[in-house]
Protein backbone atom coordinates (compact mmCIF):
# COMPACT_ATOMS: atom_id res chain seq x y z
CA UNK A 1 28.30 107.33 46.90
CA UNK A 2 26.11 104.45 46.94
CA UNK A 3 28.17 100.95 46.50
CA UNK A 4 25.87 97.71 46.17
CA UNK A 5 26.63 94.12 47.61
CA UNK A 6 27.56 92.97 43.99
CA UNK A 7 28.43 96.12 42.51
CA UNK A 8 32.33 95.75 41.25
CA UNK A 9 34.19 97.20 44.54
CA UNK A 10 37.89 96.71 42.80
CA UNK A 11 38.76 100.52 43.31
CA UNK A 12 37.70 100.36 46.84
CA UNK A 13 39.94 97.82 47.69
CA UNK A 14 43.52 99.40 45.87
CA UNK A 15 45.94 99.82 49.01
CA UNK A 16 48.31 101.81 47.47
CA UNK A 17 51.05 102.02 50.28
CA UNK A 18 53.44 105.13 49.85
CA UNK A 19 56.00 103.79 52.66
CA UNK A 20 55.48 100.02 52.32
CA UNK A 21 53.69 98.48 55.74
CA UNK A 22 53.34 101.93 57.39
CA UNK A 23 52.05 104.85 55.27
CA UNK A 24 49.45 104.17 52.31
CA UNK A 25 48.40 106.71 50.33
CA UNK A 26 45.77 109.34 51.84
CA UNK A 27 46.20 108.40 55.25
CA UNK A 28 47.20 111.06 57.98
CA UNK A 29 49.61 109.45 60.01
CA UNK A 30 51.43 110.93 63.09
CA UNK A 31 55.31 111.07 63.86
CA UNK A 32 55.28 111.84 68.03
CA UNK A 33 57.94 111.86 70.80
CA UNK A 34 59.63 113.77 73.44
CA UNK A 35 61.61 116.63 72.46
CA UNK A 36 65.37 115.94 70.93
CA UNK A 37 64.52 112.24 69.48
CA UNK A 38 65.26 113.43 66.22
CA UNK A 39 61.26 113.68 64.82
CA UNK A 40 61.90 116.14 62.35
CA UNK A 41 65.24 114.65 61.06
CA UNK A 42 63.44 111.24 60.57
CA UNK A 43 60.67 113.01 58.74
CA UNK A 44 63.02 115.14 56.37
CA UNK A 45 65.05 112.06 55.90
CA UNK A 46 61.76 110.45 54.85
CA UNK A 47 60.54 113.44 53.07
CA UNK A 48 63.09 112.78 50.79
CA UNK A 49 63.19 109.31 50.62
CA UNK A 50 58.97 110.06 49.25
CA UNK A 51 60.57 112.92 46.86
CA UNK A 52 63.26 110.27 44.83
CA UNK A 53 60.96 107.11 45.31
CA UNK A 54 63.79 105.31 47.73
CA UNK A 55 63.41 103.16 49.78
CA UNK A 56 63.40 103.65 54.00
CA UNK A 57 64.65 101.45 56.35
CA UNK A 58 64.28 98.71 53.74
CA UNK A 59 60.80 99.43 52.33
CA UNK A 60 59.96 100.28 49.14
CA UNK A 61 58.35 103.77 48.98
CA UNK A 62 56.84 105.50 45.76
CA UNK A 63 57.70 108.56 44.36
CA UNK A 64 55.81 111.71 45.63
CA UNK A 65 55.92 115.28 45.62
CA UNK A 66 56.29 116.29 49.08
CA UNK A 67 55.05 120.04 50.86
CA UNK A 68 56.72 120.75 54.27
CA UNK A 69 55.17 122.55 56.35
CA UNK A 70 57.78 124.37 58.83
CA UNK A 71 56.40 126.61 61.52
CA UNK A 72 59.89 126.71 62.88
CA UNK A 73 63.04 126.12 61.92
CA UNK A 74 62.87 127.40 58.43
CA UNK A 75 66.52 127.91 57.92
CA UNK A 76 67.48 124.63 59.95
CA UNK A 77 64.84 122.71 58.11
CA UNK A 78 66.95 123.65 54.64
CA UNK A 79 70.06 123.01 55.91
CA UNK A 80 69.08 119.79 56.84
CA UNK A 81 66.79 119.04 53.27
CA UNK A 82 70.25 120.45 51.56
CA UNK A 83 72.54 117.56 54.03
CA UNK A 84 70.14 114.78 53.58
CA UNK A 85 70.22 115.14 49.43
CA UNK A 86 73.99 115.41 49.34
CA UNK A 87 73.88 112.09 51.54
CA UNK A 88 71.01 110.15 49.44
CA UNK A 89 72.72 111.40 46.12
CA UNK A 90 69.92 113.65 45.07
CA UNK A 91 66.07 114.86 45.71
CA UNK A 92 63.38 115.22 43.64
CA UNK A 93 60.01 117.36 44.24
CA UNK A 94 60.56 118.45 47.98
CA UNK A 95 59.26 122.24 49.21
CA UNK A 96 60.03 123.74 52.22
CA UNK A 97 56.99 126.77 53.45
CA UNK A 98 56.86 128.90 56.37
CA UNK A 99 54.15 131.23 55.43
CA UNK A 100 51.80 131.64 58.73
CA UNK A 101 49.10 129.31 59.62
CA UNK A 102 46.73 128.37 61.98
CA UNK A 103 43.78 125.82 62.15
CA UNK A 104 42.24 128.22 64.48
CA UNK A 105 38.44 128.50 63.24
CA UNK A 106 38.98 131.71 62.45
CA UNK A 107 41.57 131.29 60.04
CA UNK A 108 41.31 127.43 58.91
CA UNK A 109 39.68 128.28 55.66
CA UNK A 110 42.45 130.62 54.45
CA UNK A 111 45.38 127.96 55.63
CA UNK A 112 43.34 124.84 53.43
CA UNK A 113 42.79 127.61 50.40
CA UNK A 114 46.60 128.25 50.84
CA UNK A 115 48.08 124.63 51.05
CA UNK A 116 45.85 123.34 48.49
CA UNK A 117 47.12 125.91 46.48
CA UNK A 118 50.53 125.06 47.05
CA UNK A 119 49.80 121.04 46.83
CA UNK A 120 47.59 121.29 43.60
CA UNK A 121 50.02 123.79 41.11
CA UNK A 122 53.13 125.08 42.73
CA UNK A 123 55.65 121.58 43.70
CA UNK A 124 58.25 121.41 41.29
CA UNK A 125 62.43 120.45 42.20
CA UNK A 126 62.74 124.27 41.42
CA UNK A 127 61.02 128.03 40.66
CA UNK A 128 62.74 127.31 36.72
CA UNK A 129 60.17 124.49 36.35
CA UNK A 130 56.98 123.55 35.31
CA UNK A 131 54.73 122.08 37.95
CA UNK A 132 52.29 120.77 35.85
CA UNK A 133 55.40 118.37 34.94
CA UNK A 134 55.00 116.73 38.00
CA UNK A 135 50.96 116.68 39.20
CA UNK A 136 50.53 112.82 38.63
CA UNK A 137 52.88 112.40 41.60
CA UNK A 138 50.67 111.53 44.76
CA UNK A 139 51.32 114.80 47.05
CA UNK A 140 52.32 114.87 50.69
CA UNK A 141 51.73 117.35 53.45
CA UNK A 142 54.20 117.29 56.60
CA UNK A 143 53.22 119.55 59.09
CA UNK A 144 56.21 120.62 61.78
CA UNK A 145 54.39 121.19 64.44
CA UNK A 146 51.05 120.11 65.30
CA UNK A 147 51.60 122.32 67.95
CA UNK A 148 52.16 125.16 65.97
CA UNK A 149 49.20 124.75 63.00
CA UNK A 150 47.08 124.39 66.46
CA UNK A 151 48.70 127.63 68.67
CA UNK A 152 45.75 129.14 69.43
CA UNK A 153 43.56 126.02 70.10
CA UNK A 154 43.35 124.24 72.83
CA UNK A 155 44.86 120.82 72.57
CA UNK A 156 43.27 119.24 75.29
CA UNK A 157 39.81 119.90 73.95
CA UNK A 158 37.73 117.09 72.14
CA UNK A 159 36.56 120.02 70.27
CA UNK A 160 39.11 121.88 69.19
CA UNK A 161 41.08 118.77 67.88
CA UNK A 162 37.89 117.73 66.13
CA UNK A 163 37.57 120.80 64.34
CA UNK A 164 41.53 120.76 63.51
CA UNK A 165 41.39 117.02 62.33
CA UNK A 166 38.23 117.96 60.08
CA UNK A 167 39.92 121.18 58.55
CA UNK A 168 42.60 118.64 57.31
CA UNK A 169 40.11 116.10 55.93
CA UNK A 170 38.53 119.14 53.95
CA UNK A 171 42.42 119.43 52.82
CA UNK A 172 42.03 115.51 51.81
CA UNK A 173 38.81 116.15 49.90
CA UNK A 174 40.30 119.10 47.76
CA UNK A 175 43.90 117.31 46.78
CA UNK A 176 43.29 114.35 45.84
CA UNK A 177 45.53 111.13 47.30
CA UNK A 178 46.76 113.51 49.70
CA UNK A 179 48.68 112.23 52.45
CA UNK A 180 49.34 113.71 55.75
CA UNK A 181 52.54 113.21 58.27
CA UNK A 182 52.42 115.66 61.11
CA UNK A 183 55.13 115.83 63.87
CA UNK A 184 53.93 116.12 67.10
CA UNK A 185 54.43 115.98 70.82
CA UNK A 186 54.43 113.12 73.09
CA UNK A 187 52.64 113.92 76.84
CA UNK A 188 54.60 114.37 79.39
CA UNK A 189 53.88 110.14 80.74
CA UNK A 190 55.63 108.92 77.44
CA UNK A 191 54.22 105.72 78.29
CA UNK A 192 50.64 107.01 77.05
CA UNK A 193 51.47 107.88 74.21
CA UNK A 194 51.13 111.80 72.39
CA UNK A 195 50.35 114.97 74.39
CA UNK A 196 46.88 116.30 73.59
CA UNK A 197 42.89 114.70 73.99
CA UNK A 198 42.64 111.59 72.94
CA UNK A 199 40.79 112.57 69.69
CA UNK A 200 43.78 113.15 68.01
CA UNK A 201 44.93 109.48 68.10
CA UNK A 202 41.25 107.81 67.49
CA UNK A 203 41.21 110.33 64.04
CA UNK A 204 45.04 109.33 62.52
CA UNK A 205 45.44 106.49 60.13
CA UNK A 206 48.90 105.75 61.08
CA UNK A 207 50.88 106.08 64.82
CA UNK A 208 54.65 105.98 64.80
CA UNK A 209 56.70 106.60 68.06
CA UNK A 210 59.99 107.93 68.12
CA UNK A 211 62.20 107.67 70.92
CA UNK A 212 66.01 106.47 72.19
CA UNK A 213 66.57 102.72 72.22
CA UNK A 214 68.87 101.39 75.49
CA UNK A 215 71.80 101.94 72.90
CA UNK A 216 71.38 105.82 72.42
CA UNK A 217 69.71 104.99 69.28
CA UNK A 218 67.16 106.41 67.64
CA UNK A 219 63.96 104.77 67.11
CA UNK A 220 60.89 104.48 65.16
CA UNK A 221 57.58 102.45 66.28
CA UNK A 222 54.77 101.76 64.66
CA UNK A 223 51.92 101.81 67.25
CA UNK A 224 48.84 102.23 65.61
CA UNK A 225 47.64 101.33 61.85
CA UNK A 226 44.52 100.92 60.15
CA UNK A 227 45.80 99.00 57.05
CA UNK A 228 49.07 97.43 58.54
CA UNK A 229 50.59 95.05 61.18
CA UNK A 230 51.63 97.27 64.20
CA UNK A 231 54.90 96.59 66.13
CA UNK A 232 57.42 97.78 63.00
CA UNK A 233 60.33 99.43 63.76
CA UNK A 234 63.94 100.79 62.72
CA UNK A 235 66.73 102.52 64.62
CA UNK A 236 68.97 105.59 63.26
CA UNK A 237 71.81 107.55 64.81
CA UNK A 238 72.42 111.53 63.66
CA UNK A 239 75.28 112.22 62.19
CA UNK A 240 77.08 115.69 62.44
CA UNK A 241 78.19 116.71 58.66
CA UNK A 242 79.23 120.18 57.76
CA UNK A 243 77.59 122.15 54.50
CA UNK A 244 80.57 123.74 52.07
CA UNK A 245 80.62 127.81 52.03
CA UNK A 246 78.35 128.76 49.98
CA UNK A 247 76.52 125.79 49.50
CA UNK A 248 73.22 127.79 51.08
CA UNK A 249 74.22 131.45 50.81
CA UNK A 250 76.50 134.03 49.20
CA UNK A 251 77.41 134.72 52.65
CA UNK A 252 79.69 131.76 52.56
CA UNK A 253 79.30 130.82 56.29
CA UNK A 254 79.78 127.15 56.36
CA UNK A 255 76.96 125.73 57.96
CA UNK A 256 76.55 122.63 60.61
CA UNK A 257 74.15 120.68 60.58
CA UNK A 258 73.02 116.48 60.59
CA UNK A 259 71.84 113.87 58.80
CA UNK A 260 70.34 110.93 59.59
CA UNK A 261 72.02 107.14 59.41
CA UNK A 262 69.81 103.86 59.39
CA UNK A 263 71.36 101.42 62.04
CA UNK A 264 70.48 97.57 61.35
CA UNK A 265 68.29 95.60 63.93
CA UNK A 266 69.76 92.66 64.51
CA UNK A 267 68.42 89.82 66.58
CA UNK A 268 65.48 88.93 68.41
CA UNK A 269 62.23 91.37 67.61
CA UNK A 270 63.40 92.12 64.34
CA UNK A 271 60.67 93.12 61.96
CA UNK A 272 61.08 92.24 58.18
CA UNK A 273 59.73 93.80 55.12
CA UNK A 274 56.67 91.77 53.33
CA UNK A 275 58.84 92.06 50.35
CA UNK A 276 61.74 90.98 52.33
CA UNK A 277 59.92 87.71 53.59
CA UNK A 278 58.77 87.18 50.11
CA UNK A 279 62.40 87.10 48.79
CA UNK A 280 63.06 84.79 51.55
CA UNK A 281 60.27 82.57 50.30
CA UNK A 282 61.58 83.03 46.91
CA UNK A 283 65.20 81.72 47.79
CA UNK A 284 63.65 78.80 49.59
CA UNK A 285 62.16 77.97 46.03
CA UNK A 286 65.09 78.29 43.97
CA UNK A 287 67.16 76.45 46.51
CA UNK A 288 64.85 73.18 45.73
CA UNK A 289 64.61 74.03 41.75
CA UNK A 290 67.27 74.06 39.39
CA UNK A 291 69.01 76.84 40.37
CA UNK A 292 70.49 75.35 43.71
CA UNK A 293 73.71 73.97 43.58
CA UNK A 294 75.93 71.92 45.80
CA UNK A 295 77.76 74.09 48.25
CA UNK A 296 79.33 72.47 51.49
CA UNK A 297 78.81 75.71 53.36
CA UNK A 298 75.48 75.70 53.31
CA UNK A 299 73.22 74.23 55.84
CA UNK A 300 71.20 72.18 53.68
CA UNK A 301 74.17 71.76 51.23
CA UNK A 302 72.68 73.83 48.95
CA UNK A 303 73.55 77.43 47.37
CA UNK A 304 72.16 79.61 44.77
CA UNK A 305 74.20 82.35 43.05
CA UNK A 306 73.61 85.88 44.54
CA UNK A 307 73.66 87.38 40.97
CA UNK A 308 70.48 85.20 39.58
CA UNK A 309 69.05 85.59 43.29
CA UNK A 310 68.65 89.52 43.19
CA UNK A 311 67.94 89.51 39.53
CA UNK A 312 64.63 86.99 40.04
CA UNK A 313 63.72 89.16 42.95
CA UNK A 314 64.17 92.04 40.57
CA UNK A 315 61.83 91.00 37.88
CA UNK A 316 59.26 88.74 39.87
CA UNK A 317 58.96 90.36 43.15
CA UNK A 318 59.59 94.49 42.74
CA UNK A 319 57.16 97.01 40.94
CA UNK A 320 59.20 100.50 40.72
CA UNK A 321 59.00 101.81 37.75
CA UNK A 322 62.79 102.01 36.60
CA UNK A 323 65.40 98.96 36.44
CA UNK A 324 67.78 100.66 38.55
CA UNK A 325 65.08 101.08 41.26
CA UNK A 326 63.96 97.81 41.07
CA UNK A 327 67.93 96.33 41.47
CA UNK A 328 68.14 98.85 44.47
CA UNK A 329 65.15 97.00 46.41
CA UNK A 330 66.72 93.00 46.14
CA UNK A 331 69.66 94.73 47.17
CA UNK A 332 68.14 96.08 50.13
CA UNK A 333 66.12 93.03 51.13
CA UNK A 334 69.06 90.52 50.78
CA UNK A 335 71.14 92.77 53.07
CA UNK A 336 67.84 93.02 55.24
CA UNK A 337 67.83 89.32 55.35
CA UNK A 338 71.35 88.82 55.85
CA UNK A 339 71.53 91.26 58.65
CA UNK A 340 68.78 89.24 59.93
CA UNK A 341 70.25 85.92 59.69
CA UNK A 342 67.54 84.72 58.08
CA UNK A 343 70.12 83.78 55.15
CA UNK A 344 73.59 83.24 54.44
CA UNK A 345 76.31 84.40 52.23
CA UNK A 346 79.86 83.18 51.17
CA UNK A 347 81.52 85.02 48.07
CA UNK A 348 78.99 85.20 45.40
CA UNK A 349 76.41 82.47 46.29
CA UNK A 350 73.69 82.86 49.57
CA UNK A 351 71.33 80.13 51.01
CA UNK A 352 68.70 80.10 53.84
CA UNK A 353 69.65 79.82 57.56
């Protein structure tokens, strides 16, 4: 495709972000860190965050139908899909596959034949429905492992990772907006970064580190982005639940497993939402219009009601596509802002700090 200095470029410029200020919409992003720091628990959790269009560590995310990829794990990796719906209330599109890959040379044009196959007419919530219900929802691949899809290859070699990372773009060019998260290793210096040639990190989109805070905690980090600001980050903690018998199996075994609980990050370094900083631009408005009111708690001596607050934010700052989604995000960025002191709140009226 040619495109012309003052040829209409409108299309070109669409950033249609699928996690809001990390993940947009056909990028391949990576999820990488040392062994037990809860990677593929943050990705489920997020795979079905994608699946019901909710929003992750207070950013909006839109609805997707979501492929994962599990080359091990298979029955863990359900257990833990099952846990994380009963926790979230629900999940929408969101299929679990173990069938055998490999982007080994030899067999990288029967694994893209096979997931585009999958990603282009078989996602639906379930075998009794129609998946042609469901293909205007953007589609996302997680791969669990890297190392796994790559077994055979060597991932210290420019070229082997080259030819890996160019069987998935061929993926990208046959499903359309199709999004890639793969878990992966980090080396055995944490401190530069994920295991493998370098290649790896120059081709990916999107970099997000996951390791243990000084609290125990887990954490995310963005570290590298083409479209976004890097340095974003949230913290978790994995919570042991236990699955009812049968829940899983006629065997009625009851089953262990965890799910994963967003921690707020509170103080200095904390990293808000665009939406959330809009809302707080938003408040800062009202508070001089004619919606602030005296209020001798306040700082400034003025207050706006909470109510009217979150219901501007819902119809002048938020895009999803329901009401109840919409109500769900000013919830989550006046608790964002709250927990990050950017803003007060006494009974039923809030103000800026």
């Amino acid at each position: 495709m040619l495109v012309h200095a003052l040829d209409p470029v409108d299309e070109f410029l669409i950033d249609n972000q699928l996690v809001e200020g990390l993940i947009a919409s056909g990028d391949i992003a990576v999820l990488y860190g040392a062994p037990k720091t809860g990677k593929s628990f943050l990705a489920v959790d997020l795979a079905v965050a994608l699946s019901n269009g909710d929003g992750w560590f207070d950013r909006a995310v839109s609805p997707a139908k979501v492929l994962y990829w599990a080359g091990e794990d298979f029955s863990g990796l359900i257990a833990r899909r099952t846990a994380c719906a009963r926790h979230k209330g629900g999940c929408g599109v969101f299929s679990i596959d173990n069938d055998p890959l490999s982007l080994a040379p030899s067999q990288a044009t029967d694994t893209v034949d096979a997931l585009a196959t999958i990603l282009r007419y078989e996602l639906a919530p379930s075998r009794l429905e129609d998946p042609n219900d469901y293909v205007s929802l953007p589609p996302v691949l997680i791969i669990d492992t890297w190392a796994m899809l790559t077994a055979s290859m060597d991932e210290n070699s420019g070229k082997d990772m080259s030819a890996a990372m160019a069987a998935l773009r061929e993926l990208q060019a046959r499903v359309s907006n199709l999004t890639i998260i793969i878990i992966h290793h980090a080396g055995k210096d944490g401190s530069r970064g994920m295991r493998g040639h370098s290649s790896l990190l120059a081709a990916v989109d999107v970099a997000i580190e996951v390791d243990r805070s000084s609290k125990g905690l887990g954490r995310w980090t963005l570290r590298n982005a083409r479209r976004n600001a890097t340095g974003a980050t949230g913290q978790f903690r994995l919570k042991q639940v236990s699955l009812p018998a049968g829940e899983l199996s006629v065997a009625g075994a009851e089953l262990e497993t965890c799910i994963l609980e967003e921690m707020d990050v509170l103080g200095k370094g904390i990293t808000l939402s665009d939406k959330a900083m809009q809302a707080l631009d938003r408040l800062k408005s009202l508070e001089g219009g004619n919606a602030g009111k005296p209020c001798e708690a306040a700082p400034h001596g003025v207050a706006v009601k909470a109510a009217f607050f979150k219901a501007h934010l819902k119809e002048n700052i938020f895009d999803q596509p329901s009401d109840d989604a919409r109500r769900k995000a000013a919830d989550r960025a006046v608790k964002q802002l709250i927990d990050a002191g950017k803003i007060g709140r006494l009974d039923d009226v809030v103000w800026t700090v």
